[in-house]
C-alpha atoms as a PDB file:
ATOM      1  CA  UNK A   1      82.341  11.043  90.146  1.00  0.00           C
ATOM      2  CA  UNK A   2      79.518   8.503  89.405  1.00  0.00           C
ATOM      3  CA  UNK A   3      82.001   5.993  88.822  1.00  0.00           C
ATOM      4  CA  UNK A   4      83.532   6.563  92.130  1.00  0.00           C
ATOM      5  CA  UNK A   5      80.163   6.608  93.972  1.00  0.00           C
ATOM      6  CA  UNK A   6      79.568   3.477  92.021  1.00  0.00           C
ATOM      7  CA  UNK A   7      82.674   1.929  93.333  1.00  0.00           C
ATOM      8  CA  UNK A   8      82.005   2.860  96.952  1.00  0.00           C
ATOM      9  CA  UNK A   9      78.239   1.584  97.034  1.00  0.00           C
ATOM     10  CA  UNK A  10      79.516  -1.568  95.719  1.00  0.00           C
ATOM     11  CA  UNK A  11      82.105  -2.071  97.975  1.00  0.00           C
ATOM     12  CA  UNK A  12      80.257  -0.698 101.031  1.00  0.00           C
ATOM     13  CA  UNK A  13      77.386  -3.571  99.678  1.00  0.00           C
ATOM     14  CA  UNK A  14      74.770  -0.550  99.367  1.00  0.00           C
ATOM     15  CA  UNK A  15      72.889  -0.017  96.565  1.00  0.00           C
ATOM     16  CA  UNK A  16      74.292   2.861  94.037  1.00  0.00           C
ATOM     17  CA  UNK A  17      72.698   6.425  94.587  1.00  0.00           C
ATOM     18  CA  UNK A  18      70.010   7.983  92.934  1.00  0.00           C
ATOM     19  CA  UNK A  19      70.537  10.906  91.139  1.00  0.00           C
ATOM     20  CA  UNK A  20      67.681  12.956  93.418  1.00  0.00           C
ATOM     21  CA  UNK A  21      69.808  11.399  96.625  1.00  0.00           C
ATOM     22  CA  UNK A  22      72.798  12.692  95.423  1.00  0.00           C
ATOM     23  CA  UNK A  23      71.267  16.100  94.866  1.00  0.00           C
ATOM     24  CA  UNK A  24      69.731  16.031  97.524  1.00  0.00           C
ATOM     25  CA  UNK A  25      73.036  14.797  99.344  1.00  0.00           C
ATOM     26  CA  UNK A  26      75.123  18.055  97.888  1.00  0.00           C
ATOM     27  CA  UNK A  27      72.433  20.465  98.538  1.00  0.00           C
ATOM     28  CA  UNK A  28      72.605  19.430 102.278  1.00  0.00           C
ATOM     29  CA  UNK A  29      76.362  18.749 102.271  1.00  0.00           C
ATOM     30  CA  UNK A  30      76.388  22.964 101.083  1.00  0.00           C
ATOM     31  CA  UNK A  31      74.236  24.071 103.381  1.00  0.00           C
ATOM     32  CA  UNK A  32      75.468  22.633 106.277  1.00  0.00           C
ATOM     33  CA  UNK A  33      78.967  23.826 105.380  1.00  0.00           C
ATOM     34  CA  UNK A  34      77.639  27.201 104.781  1.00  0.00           C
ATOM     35  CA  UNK A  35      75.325  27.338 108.251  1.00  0.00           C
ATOM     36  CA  UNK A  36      77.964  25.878 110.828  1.00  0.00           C
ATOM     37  CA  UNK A  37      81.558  25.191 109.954  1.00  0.00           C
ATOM     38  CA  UNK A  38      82.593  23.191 106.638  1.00  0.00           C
ATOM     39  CA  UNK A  39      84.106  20.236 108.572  1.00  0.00           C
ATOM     40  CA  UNK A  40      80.701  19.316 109.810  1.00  0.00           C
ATOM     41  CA  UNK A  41      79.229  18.772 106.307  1.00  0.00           C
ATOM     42  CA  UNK A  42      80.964  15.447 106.251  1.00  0.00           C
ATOM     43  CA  UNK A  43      80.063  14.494 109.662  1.00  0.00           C
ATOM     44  CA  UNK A  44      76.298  15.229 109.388  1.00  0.00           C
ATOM     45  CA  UNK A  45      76.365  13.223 106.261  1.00  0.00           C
ATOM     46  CA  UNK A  46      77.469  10.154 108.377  1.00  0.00           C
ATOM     47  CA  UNK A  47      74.959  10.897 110.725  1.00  0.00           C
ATOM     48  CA  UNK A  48      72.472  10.906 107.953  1.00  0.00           C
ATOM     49  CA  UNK A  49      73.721   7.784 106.634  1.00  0.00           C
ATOM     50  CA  UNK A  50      73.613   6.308 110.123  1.00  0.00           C
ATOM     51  CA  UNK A  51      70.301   7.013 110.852  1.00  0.00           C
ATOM     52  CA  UNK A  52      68.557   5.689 107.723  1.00  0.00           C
ATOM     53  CA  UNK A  53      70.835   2.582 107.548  1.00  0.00           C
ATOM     54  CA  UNK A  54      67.995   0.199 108.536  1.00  0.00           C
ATOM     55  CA  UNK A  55      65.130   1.617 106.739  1.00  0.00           C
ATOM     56  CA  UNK A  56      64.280  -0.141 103.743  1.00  0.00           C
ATOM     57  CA  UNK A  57      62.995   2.733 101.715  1.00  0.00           C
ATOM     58  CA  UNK A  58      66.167   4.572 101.696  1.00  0.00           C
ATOM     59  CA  UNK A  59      64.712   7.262  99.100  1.00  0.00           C
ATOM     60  CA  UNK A  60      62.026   8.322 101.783  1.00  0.00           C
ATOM     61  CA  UNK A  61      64.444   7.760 104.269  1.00  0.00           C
ATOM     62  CA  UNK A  62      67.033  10.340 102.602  1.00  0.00           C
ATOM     63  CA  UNK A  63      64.714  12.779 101.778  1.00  0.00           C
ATOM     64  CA  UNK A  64      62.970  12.727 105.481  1.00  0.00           C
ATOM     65  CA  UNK A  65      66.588  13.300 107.172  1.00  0.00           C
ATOM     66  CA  UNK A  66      67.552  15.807 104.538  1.00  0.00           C
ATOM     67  CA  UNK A  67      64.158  17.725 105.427  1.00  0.00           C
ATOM     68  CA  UNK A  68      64.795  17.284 109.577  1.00  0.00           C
ATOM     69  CA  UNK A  69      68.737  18.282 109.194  1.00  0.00           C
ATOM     70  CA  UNK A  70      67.573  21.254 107.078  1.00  0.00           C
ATOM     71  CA  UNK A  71      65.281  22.650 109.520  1.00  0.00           C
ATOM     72  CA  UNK A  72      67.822  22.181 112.346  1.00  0.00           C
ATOM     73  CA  UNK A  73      70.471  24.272 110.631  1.00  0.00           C
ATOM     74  CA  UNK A  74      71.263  27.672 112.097  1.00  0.00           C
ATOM     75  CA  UNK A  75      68.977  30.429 110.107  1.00  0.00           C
ATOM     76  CA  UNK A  76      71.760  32.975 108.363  1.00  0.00           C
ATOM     77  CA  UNK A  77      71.105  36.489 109.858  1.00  0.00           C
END
């Protein structure tokens, strides 16, 4: 996989993912898909994307969405 992601950041002229964003990406990714419907894991994690794409500290960035979209998710009964 972390040839693919390293692919992708490349051609998307990103910088490659950290291994704590990716975690922190997946962990997210689950528990949206697990809290709502599994089709919106992807979709939040373009939102995600699009809100931190101007911030220049993108490791605070990620881990400040991650925290918000965490909070916001539907609490299991």
């Amino acid at each position: 996989m972390a040839g693919w992601l390293e692919t992708a950041a490349s051609e998307l002229d990103v910088g490659p993912l950290s291994n704590d964003e990716i975690d922190a990406l997946l962990d997210l990714a689950r528990d949206v898909a697990h809290a709502t419907e599994r089709r919106y894991a992807p979709l939040t994690a373009f939102l995600l994307g699009a809100a931190i794409s101007n911030d220049e500290d993108r490791a605070t960035a990620v881990r400040t969405a991650v925290t918000r979209l965490r909070t916001a998710l539907p609490q299991e009964p």
